[in-house]
N, C-alpha and C. Protein backbone atom coordinates (compact mmCIF):
# COMPACT_ATOMS: atom_id res chain seq x y z
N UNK A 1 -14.14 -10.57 -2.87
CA UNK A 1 -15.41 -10.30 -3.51
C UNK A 1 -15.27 -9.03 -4.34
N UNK A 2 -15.64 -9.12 -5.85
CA UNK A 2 -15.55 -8.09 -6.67
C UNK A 2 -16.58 -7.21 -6.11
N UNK A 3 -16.86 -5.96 -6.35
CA UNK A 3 -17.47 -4.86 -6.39
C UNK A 3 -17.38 -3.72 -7.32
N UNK A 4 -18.42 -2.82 -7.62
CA UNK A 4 -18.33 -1.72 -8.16
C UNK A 4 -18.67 -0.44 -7.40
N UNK A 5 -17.97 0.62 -7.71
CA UNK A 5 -18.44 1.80 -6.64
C UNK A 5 -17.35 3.16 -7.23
N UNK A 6 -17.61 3.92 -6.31
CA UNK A 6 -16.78 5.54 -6.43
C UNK A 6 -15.96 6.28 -5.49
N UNK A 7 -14.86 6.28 -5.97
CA UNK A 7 -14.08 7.11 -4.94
C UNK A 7 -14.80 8.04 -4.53
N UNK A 8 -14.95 8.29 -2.76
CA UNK A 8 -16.30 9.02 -2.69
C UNK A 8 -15.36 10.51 -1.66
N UNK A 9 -14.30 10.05 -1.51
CA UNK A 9 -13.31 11.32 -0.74
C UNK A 9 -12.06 10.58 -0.76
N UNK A 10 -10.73 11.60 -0.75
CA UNK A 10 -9.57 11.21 -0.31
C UNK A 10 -8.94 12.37 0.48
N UNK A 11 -8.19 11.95 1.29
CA UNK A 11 -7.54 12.53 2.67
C UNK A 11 -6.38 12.46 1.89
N UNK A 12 -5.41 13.33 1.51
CA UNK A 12 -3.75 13.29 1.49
C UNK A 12 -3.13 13.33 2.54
N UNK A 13 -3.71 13.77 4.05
CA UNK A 13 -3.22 14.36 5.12
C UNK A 13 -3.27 12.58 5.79
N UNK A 14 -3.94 11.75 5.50
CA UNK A 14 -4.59 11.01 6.99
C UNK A 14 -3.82 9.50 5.94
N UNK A 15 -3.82 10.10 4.49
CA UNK A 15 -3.59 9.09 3.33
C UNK A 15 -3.96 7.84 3.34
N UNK A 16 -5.62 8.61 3.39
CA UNK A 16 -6.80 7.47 3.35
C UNK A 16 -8.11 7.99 2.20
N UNK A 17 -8.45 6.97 1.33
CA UNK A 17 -9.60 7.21 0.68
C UNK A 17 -10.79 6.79 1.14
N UNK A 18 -11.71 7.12 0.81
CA UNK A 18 -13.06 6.37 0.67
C UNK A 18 -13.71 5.97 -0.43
N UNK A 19 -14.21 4.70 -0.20
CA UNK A 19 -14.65 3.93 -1.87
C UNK A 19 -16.79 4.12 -1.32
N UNK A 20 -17.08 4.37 -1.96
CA UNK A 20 -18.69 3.79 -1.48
C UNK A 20 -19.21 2.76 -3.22
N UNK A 21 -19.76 1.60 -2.66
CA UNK A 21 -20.64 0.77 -3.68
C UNK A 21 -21.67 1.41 -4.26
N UNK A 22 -22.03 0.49 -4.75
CA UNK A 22 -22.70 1.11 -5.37
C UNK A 22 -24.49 0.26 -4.86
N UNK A 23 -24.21 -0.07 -3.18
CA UNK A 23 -25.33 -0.21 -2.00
C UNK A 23 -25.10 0.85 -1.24
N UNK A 24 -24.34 2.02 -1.25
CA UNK A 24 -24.11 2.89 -0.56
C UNK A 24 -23.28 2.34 0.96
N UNK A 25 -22.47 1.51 0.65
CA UNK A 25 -21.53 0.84 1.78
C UNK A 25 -20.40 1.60 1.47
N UNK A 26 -19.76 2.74 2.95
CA UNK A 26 -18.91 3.08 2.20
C UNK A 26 -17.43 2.28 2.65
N UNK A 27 -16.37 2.10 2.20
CA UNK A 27 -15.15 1.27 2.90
C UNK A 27 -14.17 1.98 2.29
N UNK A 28 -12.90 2.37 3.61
CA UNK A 28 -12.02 3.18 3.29
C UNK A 28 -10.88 2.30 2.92
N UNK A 29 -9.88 3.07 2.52
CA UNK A 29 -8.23 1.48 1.74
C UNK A 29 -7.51 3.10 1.79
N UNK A 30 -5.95 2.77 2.31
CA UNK A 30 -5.08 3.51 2.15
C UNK A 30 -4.71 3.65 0.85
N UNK A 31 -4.32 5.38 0.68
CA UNK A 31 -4.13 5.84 -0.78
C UNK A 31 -2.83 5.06 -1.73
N UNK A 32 -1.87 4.68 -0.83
CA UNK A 32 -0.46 4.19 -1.37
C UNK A 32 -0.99 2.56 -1.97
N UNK A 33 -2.21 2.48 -1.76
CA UNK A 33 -2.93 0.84 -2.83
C UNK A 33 -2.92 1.32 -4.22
N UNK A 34 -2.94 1.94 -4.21
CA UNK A 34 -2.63 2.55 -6.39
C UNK A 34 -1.47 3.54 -6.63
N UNK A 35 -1.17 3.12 -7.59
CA UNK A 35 -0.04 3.73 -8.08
C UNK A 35 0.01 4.88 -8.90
N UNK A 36 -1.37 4.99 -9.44
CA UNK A 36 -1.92 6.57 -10.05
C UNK A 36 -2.53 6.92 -9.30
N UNK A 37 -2.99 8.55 -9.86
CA UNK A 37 -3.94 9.81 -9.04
C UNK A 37 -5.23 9.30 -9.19
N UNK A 38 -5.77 9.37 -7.80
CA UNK A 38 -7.20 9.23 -7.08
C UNK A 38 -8.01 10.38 -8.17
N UNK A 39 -9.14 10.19 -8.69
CA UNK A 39 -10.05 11.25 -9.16
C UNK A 39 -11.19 11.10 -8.23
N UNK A 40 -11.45 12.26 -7.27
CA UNK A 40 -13.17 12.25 -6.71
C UNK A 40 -13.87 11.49 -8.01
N UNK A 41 -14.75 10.74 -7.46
CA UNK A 41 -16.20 10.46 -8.14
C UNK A 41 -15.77 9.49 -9.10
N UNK A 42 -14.38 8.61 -9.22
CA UNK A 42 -14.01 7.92 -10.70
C UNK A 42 -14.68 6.77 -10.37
N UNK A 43 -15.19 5.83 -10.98
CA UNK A 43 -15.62 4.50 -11.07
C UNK A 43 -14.83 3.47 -11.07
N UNK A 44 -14.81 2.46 -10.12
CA UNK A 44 -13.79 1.53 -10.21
C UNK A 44 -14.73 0.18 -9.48
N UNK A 45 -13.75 -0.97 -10.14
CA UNK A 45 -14.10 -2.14 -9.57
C UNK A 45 -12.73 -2.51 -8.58
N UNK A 46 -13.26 -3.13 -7.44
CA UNK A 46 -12.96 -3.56 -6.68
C UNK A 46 -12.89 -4.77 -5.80
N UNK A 47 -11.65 -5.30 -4.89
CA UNK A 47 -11.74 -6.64 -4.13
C UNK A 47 -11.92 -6.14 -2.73
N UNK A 48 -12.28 -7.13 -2.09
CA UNK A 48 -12.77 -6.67 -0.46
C UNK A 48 -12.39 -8.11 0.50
N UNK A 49 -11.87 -8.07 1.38
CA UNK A 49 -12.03 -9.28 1.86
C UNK A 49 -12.07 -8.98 3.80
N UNK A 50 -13.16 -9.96 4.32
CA UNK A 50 -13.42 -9.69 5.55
C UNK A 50 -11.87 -9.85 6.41
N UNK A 51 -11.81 -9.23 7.72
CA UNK A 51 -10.48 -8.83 8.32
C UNK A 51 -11.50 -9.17 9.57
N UNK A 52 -10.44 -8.88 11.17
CA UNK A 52 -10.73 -8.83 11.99
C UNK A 52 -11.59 -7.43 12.35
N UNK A 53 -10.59 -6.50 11.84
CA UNK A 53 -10.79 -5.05 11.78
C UNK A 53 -12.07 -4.87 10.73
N UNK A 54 -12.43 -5.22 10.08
CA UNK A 54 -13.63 -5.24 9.01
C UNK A 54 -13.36 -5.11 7.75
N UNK A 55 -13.94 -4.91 6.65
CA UNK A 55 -13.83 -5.32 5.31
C UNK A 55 -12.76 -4.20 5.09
N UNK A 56 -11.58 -4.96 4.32
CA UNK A 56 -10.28 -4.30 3.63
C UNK A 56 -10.37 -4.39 2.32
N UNK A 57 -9.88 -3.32 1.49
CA UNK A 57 -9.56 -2.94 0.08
C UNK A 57 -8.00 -4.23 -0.15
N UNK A 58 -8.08 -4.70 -1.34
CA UNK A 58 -6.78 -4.97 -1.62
C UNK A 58 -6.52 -4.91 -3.19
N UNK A 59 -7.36 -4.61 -3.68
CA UNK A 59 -7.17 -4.19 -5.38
C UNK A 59 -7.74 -3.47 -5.47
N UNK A 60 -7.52 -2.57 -6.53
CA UNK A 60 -8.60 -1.40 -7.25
C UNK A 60 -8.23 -1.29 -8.76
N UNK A 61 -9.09 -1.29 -9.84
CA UNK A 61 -9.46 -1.54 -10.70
C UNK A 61 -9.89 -0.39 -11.96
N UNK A 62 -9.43 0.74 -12.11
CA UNK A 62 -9.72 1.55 -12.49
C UNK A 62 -10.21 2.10 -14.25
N UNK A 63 -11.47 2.39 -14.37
CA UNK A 63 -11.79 1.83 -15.74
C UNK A 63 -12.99 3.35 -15.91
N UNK A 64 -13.39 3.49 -17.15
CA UNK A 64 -14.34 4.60 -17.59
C UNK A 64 -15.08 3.84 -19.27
N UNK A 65 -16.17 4.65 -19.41
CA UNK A 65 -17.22 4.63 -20.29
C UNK A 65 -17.31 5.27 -21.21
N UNK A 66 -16.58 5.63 -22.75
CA UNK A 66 -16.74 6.63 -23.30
C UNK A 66 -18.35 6.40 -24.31
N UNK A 67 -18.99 7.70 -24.60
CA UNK A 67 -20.21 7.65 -25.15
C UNK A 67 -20.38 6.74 -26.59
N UNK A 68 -18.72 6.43 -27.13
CA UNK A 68 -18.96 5.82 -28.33
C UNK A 68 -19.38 4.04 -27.80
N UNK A 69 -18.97 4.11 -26.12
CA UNK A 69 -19.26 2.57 -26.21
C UNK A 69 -20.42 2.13 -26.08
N UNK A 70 -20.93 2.76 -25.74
CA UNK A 70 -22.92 2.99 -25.55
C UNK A 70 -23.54 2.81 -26.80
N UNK A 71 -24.14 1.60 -27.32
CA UNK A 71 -25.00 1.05 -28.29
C UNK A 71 -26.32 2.00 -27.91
N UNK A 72 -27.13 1.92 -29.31
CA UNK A 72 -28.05 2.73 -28.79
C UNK A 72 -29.04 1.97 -28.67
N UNK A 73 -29.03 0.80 -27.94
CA UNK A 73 -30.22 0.01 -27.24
C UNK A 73 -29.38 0.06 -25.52
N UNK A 74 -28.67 1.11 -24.90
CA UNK A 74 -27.93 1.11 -24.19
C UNK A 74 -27.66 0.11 -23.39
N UNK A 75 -26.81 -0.64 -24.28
CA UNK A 75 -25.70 -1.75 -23.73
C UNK A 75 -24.89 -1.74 -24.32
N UNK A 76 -23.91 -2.00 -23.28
CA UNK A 76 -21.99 -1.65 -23.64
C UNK A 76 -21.45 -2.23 -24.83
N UNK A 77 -20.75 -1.29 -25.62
CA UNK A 77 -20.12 -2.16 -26.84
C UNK A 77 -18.70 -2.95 -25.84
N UNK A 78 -18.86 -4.26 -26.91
CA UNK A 78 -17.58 -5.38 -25.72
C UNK A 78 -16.46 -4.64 -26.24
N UNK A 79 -15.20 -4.53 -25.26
CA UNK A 79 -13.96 -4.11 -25.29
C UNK A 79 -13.75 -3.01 -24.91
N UNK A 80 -14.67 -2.26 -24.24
CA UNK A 80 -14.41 -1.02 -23.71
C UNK A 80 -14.24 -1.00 -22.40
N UNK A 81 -14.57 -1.78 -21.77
CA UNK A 81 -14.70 -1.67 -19.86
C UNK A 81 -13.38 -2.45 -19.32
């Protein structure tokens, strides 16, 4: 199941993040799932799939908004996301 949400903390020590939605669900995924640097607070879409242990990360999706893509009836110009 896709999702959207924010890296909401990362642990280097425990090398665990936290993602929270954007329902305020938060779900943690080990840091070594991406291959670039974690930014606090970055926006990303995401997959989730139920486990025994409870909902697991297995993709992350990492994407941003620059102000030129913002039409000014604010909706996204296509090709930016």
């Amino acid at each position: 199941m896709l999702r959207l949400g924010k890296i909401t903390s990362i642990n280097h020590d425990t090398g665990e993040a936290t993602i929270t939605d954007i329902n305020d669900q938060e779900i943690d995924f080990p840091i070594n799932l991406v291959s670039s640097q974690l930014i606090l607070l970055q926006s990303i879409w995401f997959d989730i799939y139920l486990t025994p242990r409870g909902l697991e990360v297995y993709s992350i999706t990492f994407f941003s908004i620059s102000r030129q893509a913002i039409k000014s009836d604010h909706s996204i110009a296509s090709g930016f996301l």
